[in-house]
N, C-alpha and C. Protein backbone atom coordinates (compact mmCIF):
# COMPACT_ATOMS: atom_id res chain seq x y z
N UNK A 1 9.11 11.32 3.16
CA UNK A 1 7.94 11.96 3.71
C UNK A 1 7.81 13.34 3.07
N UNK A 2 6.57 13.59 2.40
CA UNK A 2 6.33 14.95 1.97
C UNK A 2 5.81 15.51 2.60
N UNK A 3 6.36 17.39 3.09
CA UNK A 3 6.53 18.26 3.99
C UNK A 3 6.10 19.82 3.60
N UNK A 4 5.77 19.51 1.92
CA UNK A 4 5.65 20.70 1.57
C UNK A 4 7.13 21.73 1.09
N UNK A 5 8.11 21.12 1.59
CA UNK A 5 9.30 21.81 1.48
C UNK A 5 9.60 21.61 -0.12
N UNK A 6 9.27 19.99 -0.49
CA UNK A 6 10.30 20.01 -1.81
C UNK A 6 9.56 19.57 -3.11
N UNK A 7 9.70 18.95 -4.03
CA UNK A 7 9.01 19.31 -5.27
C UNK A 7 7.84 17.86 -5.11
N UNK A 8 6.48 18.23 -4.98
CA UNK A 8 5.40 17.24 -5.35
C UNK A 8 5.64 16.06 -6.27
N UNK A 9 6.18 16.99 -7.81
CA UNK A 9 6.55 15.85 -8.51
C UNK A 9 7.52 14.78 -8.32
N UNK A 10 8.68 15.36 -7.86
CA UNK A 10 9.74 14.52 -7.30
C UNK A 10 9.25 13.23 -6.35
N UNK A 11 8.16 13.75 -5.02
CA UNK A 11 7.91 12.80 -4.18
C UNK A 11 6.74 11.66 -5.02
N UNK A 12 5.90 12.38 -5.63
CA UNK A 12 4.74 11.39 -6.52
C UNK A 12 6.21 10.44 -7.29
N UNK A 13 6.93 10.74 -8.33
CA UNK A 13 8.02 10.14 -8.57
C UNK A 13 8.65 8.91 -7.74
N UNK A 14 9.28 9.25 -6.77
CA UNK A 14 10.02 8.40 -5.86
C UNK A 14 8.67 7.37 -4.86
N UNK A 15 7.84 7.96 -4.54
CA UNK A 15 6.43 6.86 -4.29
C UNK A 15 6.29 6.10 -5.15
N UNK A 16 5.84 6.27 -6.30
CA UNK A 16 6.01 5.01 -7.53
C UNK A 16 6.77 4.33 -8.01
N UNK A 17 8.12 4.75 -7.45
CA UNK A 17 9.43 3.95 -7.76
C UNK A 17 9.42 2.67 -6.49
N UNK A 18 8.94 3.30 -5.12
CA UNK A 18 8.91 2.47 -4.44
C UNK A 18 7.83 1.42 -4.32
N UNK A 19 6.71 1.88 -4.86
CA UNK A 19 5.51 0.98 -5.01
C UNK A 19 5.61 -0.20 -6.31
N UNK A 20 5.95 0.00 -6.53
CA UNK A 20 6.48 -0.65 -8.18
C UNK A 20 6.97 -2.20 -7.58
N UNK A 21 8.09 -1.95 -6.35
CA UNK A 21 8.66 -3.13 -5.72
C UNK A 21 7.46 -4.04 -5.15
N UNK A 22 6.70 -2.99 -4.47
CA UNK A 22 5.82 -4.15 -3.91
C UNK A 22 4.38 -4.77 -4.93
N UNK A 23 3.86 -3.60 -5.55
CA UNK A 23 2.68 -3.84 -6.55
C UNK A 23 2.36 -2.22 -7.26
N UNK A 24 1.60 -2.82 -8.07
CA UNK A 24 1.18 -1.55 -9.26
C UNK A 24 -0.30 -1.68 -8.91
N UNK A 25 -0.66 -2.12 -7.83
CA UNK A 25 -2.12 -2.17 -7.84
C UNK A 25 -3.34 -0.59 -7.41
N UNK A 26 -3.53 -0.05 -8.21
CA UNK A 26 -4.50 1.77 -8.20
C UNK A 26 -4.56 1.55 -6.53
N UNK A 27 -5.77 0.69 -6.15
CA UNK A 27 -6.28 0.37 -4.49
C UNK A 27 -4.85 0.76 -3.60
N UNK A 28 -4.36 -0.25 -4.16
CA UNK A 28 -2.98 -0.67 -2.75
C UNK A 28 -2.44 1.14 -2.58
N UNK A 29 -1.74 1.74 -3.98
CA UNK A 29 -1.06 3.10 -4.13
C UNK A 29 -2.32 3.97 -3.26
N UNK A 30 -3.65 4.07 -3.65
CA UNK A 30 -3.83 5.00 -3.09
C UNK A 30 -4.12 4.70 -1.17
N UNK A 31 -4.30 3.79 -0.81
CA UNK A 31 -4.08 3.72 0.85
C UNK A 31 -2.58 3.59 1.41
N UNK A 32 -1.93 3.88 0.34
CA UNK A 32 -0.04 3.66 1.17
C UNK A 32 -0.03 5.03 0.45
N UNK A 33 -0.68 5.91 -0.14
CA UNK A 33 0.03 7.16 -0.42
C UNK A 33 0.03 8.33 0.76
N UNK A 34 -1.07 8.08 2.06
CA UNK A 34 -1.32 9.10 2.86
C UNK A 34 0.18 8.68 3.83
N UNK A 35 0.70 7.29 3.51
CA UNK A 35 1.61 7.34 4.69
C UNK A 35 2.76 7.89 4.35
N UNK A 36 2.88 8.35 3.23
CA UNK A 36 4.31 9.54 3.06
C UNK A 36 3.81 10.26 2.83
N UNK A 37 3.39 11.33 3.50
CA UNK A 37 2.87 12.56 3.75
C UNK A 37 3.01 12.69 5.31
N UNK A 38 3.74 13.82 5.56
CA UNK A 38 4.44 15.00 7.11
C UNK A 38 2.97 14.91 7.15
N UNK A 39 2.57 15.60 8.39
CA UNK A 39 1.12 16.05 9.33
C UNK A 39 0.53 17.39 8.42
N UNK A 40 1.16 18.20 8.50
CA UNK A 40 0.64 19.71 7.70
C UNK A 40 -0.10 18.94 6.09
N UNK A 41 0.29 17.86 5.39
CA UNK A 41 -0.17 17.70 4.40
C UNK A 41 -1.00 16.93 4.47
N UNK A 42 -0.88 15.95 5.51
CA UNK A 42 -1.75 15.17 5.62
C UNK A 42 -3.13 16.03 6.41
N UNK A 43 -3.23 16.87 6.86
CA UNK A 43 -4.28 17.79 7.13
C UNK A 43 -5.14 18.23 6.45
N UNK A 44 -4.56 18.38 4.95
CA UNK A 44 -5.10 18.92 3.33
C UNK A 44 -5.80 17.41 2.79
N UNK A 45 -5.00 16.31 3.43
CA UNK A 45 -5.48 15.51 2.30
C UNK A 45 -6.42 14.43 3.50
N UNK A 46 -6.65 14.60 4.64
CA UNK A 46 -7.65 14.26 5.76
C UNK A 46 -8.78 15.37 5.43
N UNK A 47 -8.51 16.48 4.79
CA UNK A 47 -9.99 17.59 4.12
C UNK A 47 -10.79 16.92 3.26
N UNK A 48 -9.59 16.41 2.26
CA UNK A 48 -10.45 16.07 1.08
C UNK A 48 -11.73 15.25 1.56
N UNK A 49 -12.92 15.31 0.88
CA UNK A 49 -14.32 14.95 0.74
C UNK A 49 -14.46 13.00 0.16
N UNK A 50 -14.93 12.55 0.74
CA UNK A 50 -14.83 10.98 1.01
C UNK A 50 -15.58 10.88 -0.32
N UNK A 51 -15.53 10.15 -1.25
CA UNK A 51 -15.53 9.80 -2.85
C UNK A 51 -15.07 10.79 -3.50
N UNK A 52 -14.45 11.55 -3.48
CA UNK A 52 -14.39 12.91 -4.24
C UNK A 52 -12.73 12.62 -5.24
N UNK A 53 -12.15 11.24 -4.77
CA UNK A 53 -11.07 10.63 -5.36
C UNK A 53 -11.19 9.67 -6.36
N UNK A 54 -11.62 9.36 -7.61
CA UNK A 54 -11.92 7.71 -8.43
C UNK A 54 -11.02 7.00 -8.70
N UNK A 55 -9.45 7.54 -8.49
CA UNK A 55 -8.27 7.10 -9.05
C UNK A 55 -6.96 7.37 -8.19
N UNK A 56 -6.37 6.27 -8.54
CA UNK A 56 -4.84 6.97 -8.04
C UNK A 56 -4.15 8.07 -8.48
N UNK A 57 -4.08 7.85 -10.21
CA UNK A 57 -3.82 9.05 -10.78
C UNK A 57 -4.33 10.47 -10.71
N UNK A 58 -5.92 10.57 -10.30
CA UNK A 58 -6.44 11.88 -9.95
C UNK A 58 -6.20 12.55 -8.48
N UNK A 59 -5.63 11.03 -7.77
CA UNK A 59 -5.39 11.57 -6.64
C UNK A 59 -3.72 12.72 -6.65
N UNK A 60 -2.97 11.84 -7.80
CA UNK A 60 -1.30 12.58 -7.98
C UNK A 60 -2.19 13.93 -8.19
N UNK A 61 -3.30 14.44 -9.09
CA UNK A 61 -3.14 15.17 -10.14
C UNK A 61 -4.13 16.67 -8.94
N UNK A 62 -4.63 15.80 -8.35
CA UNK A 62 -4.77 16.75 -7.00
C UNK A 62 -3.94 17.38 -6.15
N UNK A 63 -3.17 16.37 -5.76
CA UNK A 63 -2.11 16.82 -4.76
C UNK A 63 -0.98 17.48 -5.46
N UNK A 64 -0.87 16.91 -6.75
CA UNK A 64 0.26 18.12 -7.52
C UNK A 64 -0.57 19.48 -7.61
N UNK A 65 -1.11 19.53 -8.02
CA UNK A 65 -2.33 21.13 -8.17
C UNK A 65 -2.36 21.94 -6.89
N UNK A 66 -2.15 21.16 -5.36
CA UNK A 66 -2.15 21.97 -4.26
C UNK A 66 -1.10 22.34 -4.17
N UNK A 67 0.25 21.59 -4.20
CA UNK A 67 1.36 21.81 -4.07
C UNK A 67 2.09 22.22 -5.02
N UNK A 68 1.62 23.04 -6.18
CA UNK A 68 2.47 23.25 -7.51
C UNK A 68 3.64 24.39 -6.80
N UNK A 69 3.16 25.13 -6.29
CA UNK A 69 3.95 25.95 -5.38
C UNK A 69 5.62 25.52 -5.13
N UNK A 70 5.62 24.53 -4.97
CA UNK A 70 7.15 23.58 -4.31
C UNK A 70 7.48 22.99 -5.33
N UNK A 71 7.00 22.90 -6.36
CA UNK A 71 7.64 22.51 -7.82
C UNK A 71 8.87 23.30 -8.11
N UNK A 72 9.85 22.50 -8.58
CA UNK A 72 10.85 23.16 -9.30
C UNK A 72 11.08 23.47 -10.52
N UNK A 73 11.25 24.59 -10.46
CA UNK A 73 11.56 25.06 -12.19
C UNK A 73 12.63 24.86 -13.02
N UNK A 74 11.88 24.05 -14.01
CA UNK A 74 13.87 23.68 -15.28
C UNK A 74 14.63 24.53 -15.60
């Protein structure tokens, strides 16, 4: 569950490791991505604007951009 505490990339990472088991399908990833997301994030991403998403990938490339903050540095 992402909380904001730890690195975006890491959790986008480990979501696709786990989705992989069940399917690679864009649709399926982006309606199972709100369910690992804590409440505080899911607040940001219950904001977002209804079509304002075309992709799974733009959806990572959003939610990494809010949360670059909790990224870890090499």
């Amino acid at each position: 569950m992402y909380n904001e505490r730890t690195d975006p990339v890491e959790h986008v990472s480990r979501f696709n490791l786990r989705m992989t088991v069940h399917s690679k399908s864009e649709a399926l990833m982006c309606k199972v991505f709100p369910f690992s997301l804590g409440p505080v994030v899911m607040r940001w991403f219950d904001g977002l604007k209804a079509g304002s998403i075309d992709s799974f990938k733009e959806l990572i490339q959003v939610f990494g951009s809010r949360f670059i903050t909790c990224s870890r540095v090499p």
